[in-house]
PDB file of N, CA and C in Angstrom:
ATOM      1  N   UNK A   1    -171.747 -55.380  58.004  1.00  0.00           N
ATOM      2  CA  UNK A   1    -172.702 -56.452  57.790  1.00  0.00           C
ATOM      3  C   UNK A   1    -173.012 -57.169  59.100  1.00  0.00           C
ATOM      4  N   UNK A   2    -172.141 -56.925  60.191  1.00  0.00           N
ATOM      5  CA  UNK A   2    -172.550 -58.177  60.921  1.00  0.00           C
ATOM      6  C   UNK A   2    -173.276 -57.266  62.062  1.00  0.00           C
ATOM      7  N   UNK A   3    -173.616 -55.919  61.859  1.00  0.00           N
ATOM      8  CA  UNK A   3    -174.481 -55.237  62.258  1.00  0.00           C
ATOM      9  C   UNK A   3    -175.875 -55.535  62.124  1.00  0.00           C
ATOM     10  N   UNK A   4    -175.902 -56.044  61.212  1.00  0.00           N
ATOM     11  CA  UNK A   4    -176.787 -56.042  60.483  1.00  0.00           C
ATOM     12  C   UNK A   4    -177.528 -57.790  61.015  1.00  0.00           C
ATOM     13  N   UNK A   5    -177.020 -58.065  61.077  1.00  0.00           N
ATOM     14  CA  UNK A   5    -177.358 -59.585  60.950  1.00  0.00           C
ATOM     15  C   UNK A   5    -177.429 -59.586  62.727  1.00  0.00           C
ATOM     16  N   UNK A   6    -176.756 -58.939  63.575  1.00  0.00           N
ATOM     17  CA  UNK A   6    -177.345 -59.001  65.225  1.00  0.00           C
ATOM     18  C   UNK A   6    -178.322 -58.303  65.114  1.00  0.00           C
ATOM     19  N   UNK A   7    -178.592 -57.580  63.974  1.00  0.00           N
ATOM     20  CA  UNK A   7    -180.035 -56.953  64.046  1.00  0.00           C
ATOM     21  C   UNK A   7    -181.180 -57.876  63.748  1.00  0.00           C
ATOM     22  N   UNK A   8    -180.923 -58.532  62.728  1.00  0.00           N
ATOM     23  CA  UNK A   8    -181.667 -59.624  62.558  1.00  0.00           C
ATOM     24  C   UNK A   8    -182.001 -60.494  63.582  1.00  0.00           C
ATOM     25  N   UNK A   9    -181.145 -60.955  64.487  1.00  0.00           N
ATOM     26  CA  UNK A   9    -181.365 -61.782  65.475  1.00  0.00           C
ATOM     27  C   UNK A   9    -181.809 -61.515  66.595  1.00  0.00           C
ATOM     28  N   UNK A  10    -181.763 -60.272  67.297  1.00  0.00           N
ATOM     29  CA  UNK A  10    -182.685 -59.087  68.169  1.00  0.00           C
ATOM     30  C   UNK A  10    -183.979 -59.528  67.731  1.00  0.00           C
ATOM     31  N   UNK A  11    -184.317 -59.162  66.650  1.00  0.00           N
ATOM     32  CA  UNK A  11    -185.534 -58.828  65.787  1.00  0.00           C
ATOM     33  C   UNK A  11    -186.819 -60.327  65.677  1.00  0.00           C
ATOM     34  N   UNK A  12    -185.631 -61.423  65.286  1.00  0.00           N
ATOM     35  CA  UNK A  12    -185.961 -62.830  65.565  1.00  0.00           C
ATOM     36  C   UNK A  12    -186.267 -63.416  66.698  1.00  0.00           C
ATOM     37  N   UNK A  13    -185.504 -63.220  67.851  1.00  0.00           N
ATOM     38  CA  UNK A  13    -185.698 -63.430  68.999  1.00  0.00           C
ATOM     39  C   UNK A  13    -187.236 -62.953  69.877  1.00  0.00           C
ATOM     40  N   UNK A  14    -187.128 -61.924  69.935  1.00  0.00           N
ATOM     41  CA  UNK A  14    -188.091 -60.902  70.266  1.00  0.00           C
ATOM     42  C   UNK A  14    -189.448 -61.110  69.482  1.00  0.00           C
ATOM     43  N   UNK A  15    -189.619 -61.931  68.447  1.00  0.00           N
ATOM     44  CA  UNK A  15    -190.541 -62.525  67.578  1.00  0.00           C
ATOM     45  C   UNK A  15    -191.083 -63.456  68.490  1.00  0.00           C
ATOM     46  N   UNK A  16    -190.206 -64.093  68.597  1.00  0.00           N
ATOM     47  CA  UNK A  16    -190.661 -65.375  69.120  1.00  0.00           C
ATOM     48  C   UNK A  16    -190.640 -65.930  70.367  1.00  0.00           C
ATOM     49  N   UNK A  17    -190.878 -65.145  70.952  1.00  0.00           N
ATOM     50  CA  UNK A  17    -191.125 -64.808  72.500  1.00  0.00           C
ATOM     51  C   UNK A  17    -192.084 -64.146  72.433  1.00  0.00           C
ATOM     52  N   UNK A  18    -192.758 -62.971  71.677  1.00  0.00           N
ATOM     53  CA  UNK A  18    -194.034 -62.190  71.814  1.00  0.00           C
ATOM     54  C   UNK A  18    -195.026 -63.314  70.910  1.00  0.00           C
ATOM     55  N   UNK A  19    -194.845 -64.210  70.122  1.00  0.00           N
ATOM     56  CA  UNK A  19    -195.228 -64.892  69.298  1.00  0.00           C
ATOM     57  C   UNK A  19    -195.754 -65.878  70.500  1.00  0.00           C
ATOM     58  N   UNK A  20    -195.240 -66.922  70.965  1.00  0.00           N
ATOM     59  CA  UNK A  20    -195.242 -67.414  72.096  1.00  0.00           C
ATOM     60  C   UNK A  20    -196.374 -66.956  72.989  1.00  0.00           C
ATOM     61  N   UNK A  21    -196.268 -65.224  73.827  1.00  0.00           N
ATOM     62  CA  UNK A  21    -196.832 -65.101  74.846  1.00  0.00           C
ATOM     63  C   UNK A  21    -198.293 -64.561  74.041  1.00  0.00           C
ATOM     64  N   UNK A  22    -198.324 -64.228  72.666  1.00  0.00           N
ATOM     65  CA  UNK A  22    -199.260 -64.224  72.357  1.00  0.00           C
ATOM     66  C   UNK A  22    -200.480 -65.204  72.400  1.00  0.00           C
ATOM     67  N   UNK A  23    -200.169 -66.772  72.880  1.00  0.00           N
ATOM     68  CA  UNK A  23    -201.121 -67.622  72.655  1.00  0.00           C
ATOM     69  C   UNK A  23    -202.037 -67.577  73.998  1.00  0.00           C
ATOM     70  N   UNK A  24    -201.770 -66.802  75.000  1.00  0.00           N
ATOM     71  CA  UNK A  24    -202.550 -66.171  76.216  1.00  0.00           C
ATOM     72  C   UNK A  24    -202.777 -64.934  76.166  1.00  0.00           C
ATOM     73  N   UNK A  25    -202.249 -64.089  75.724  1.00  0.00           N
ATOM     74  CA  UNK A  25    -202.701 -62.406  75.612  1.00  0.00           C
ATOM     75  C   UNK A  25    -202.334 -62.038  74.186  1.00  0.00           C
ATOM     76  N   UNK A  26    -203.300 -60.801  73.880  1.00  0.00           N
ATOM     77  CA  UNK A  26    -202.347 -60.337  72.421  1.00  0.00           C
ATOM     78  C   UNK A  26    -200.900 -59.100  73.043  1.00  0.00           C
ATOM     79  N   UNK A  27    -200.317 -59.485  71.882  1.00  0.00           N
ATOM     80  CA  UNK A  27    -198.692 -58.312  72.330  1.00  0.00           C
ATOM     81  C   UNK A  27    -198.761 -58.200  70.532  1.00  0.00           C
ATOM     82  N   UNK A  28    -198.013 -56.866  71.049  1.00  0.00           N
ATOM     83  CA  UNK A  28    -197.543 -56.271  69.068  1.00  0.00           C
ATOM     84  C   UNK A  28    -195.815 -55.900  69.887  1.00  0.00           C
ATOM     85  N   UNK A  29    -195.430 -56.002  68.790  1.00  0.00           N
ATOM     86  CA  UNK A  29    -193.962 -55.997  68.027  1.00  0.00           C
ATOM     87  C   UNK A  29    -193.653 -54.503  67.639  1.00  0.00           C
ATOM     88  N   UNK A  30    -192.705 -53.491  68.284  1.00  0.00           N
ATOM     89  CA  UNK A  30    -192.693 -52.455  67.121  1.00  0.00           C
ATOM     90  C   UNK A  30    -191.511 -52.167  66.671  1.00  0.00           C
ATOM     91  N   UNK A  31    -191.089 -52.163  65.025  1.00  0.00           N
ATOM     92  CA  UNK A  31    -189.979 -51.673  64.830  1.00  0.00           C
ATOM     93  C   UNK A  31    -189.624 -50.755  64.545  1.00  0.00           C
ATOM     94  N   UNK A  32    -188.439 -49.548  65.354  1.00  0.00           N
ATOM     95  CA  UNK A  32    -188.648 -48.651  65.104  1.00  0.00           C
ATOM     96  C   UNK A  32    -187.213 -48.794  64.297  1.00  0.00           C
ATOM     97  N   UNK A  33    -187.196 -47.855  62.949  1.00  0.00           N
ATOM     98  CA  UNK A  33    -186.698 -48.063  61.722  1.00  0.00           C
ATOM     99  C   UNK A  33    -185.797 -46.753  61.237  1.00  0.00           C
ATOM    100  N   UNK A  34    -184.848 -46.122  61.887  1.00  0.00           N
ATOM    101  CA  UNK A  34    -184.267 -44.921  61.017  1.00  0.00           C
ATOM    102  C   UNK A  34    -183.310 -45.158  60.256  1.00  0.00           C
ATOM    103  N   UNK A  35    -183.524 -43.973  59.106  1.00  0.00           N
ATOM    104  CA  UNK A  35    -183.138 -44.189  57.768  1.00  0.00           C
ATOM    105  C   UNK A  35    -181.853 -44.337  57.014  1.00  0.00           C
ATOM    106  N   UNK A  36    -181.167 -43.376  58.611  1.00  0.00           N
ATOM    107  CA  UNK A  36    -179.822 -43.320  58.412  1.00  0.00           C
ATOM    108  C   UNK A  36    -178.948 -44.735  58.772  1.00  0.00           C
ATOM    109  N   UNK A  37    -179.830 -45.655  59.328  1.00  0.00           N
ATOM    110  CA  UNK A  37    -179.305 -46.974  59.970  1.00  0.00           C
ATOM    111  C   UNK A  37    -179.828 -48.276  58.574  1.00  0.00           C
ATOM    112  N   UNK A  38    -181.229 -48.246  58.603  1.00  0.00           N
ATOM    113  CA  UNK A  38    -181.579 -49.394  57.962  1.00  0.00           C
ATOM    114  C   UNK A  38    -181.586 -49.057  56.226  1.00  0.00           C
ATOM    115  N   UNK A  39    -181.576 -48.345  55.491  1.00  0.00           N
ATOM    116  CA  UNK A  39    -181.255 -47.722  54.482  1.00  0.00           C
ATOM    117  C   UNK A  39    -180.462 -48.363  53.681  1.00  0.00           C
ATOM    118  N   UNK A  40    -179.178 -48.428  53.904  1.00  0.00           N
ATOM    119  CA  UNK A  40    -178.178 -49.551  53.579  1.00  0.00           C
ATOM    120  C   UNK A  40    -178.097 -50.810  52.841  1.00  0.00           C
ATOM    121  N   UNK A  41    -177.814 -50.915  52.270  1.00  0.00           N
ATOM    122  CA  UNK A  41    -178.387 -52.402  51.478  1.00  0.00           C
ATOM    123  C   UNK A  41    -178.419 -53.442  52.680  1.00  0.00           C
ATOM    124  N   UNK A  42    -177.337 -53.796  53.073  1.00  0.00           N
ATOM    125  CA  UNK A  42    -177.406 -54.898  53.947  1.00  0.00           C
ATOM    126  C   UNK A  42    -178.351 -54.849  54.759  1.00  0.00           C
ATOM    127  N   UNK A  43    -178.718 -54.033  55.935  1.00  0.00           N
ATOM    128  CA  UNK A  43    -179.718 -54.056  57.061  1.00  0.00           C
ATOM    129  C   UNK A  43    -180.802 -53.795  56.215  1.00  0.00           C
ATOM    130  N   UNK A  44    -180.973 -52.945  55.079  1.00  0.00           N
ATOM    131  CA  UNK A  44    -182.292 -53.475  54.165  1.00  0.00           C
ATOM    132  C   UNK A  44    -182.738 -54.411  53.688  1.00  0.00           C
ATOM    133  N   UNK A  45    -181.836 -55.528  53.476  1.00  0.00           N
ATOM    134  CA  UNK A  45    -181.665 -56.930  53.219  1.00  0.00           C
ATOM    135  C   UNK A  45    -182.218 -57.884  54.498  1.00  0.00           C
ATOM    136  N   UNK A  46    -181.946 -57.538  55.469  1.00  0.00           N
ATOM    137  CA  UNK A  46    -182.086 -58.320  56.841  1.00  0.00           C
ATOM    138  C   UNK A  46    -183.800 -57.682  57.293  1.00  0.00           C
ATOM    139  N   UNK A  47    -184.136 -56.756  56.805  1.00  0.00           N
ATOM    140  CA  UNK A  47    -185.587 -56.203  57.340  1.00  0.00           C
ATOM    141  C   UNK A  47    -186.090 -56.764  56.470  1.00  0.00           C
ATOM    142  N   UNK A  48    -186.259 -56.992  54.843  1.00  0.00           N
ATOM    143  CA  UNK A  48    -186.974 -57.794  53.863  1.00  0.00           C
ATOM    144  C   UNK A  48    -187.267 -59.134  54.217  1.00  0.00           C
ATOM    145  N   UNK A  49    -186.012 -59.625  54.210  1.00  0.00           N
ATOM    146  CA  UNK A  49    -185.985 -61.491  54.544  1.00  0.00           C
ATOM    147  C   UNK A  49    -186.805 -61.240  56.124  1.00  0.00           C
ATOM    148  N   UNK A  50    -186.466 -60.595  57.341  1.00  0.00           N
ATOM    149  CA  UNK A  50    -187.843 -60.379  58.498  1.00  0.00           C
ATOM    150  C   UNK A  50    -189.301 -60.622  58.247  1.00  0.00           C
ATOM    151  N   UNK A  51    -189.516 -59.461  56.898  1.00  0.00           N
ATOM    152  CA  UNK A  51    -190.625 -59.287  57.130  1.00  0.00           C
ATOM    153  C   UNK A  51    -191.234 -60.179  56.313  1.00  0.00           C
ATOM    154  N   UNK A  52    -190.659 -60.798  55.100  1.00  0.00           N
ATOM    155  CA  UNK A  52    -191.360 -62.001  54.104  1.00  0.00           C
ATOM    156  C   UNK A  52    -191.364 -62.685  55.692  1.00  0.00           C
ATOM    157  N   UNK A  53    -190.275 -63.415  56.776  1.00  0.00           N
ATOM    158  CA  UNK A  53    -190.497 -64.599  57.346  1.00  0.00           C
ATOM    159  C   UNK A  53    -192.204 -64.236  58.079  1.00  0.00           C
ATOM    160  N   UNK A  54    -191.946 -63.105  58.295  1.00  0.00           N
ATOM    161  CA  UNK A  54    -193.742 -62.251  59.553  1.00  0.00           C
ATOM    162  C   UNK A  54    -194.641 -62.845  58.605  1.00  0.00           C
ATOM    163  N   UNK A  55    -194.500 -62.237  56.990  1.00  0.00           N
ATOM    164  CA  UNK A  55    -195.894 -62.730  56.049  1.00  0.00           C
ATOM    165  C   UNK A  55    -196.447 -64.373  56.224  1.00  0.00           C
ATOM    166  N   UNK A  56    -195.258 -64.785  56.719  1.00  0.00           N
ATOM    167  CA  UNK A  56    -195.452 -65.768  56.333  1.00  0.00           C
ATOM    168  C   UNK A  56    -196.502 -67.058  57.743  1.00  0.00           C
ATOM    169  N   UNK A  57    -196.938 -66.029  58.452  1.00  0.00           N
ATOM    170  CA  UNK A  57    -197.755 -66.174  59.445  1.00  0.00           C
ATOM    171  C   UNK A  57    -199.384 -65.609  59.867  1.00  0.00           C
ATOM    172  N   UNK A  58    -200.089 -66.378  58.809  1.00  0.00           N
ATOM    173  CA  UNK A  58    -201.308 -65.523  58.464  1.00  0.00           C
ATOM    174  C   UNK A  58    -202.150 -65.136  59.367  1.00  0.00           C
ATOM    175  N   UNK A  59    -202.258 -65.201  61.060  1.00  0.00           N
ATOM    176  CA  UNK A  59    -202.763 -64.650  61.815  1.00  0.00           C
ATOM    177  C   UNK A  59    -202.256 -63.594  62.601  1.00  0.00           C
ATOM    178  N   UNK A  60    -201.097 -63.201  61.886  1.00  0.00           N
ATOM    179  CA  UNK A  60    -200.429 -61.819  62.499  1.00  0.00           C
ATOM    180  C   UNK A  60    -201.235 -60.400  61.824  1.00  0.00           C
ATOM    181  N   UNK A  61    -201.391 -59.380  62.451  1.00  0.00           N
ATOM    182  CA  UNK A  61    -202.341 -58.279  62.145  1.00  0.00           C
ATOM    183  C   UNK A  61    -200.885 -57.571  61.959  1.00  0.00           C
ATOM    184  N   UNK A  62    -200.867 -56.710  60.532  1.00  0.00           N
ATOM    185  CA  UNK A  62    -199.708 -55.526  60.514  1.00  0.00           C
ATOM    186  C   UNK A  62    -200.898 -54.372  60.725  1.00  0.00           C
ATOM    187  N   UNK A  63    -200.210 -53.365  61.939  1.00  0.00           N
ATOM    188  CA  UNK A  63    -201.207 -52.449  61.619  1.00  0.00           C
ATOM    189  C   UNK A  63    -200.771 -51.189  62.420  1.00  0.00           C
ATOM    190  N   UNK A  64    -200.946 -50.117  61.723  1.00  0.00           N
ATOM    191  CA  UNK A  64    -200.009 -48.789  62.835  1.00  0.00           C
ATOM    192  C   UNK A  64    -200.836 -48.808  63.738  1.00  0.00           C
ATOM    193  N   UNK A  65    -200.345 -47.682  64.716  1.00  0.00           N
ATOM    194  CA  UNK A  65    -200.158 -47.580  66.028  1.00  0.00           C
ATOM    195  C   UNK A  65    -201.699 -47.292  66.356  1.00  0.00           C
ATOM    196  N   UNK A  66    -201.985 -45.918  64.669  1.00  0.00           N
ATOM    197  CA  UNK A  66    -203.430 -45.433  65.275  1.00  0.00           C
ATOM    198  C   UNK A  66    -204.537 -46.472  65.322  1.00  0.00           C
ATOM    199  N   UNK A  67    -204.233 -47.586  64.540  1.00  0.00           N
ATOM    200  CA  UNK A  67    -205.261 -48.857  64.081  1.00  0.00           C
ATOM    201  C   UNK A  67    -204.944 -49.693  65.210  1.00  0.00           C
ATOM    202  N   UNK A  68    -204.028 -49.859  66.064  1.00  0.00           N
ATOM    203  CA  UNK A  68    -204.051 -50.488  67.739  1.00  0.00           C
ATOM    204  C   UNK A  68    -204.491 -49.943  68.657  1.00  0.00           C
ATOM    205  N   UNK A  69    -204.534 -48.308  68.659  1.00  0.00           N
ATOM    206  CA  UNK A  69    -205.396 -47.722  69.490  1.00  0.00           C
ATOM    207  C   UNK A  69    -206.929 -47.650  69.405  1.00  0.00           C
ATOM    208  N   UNK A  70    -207.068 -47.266  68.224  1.00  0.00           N
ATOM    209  CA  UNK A  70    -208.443 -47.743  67.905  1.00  0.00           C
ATOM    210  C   UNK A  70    -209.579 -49.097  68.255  1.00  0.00           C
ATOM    211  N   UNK A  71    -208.448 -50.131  68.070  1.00  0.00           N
ATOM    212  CA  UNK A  71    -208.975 -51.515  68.657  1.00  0.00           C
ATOM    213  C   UNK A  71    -209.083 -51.556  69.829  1.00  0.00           C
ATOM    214  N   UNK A  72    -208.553 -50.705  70.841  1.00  0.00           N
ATOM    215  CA  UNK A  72    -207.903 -50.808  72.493  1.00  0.00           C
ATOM    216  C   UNK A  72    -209.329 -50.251  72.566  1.00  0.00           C
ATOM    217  N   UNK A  73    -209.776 -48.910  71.981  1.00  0.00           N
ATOM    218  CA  UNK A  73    -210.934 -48.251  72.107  1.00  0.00           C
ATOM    219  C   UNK A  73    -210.944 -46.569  72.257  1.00  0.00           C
ATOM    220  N   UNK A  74    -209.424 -46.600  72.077  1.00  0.00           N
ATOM    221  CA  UNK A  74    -209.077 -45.407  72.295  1.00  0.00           C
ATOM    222  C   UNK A  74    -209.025 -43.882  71.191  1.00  0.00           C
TER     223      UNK A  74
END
């Protein structure tokens, strides 16, 4: 569990610092997620409560990689 929860706080941190430098440039966030790690109840638990806190910021864009390239122009 307490894997899990420095994951959370990586995850938090790193929010809010790109959150931050976002108010002069845009930056995206990426999490990369394998199955054999986050799967688990607990670190599945810690990515849920993450991502409700993200919803909960209505000018954040969720959007894959090909839908950021696309915007870039690429």
């Amino acid at each position: 569990m307490s894997h899990a929860f420095g994951l959370a706080h990586v995850w938090n941190n790193e929010f809010e610092v790109l959150y931050q430098e976002s108010q002069r440039a845009a930056r995206f966030m990426i999490l990369s997620l394998q199955t054999w790690a986050i799967g688990r109840p607990a670190p599945l638990r810690i990515l849920k409560l993450f991502l409700e806190n993200l919803l909960g910021h209505e000018e954040l864009w969720f959007a894959r990689a090909s839908e950021i390239a696309a915007s870039c122009g690429r």
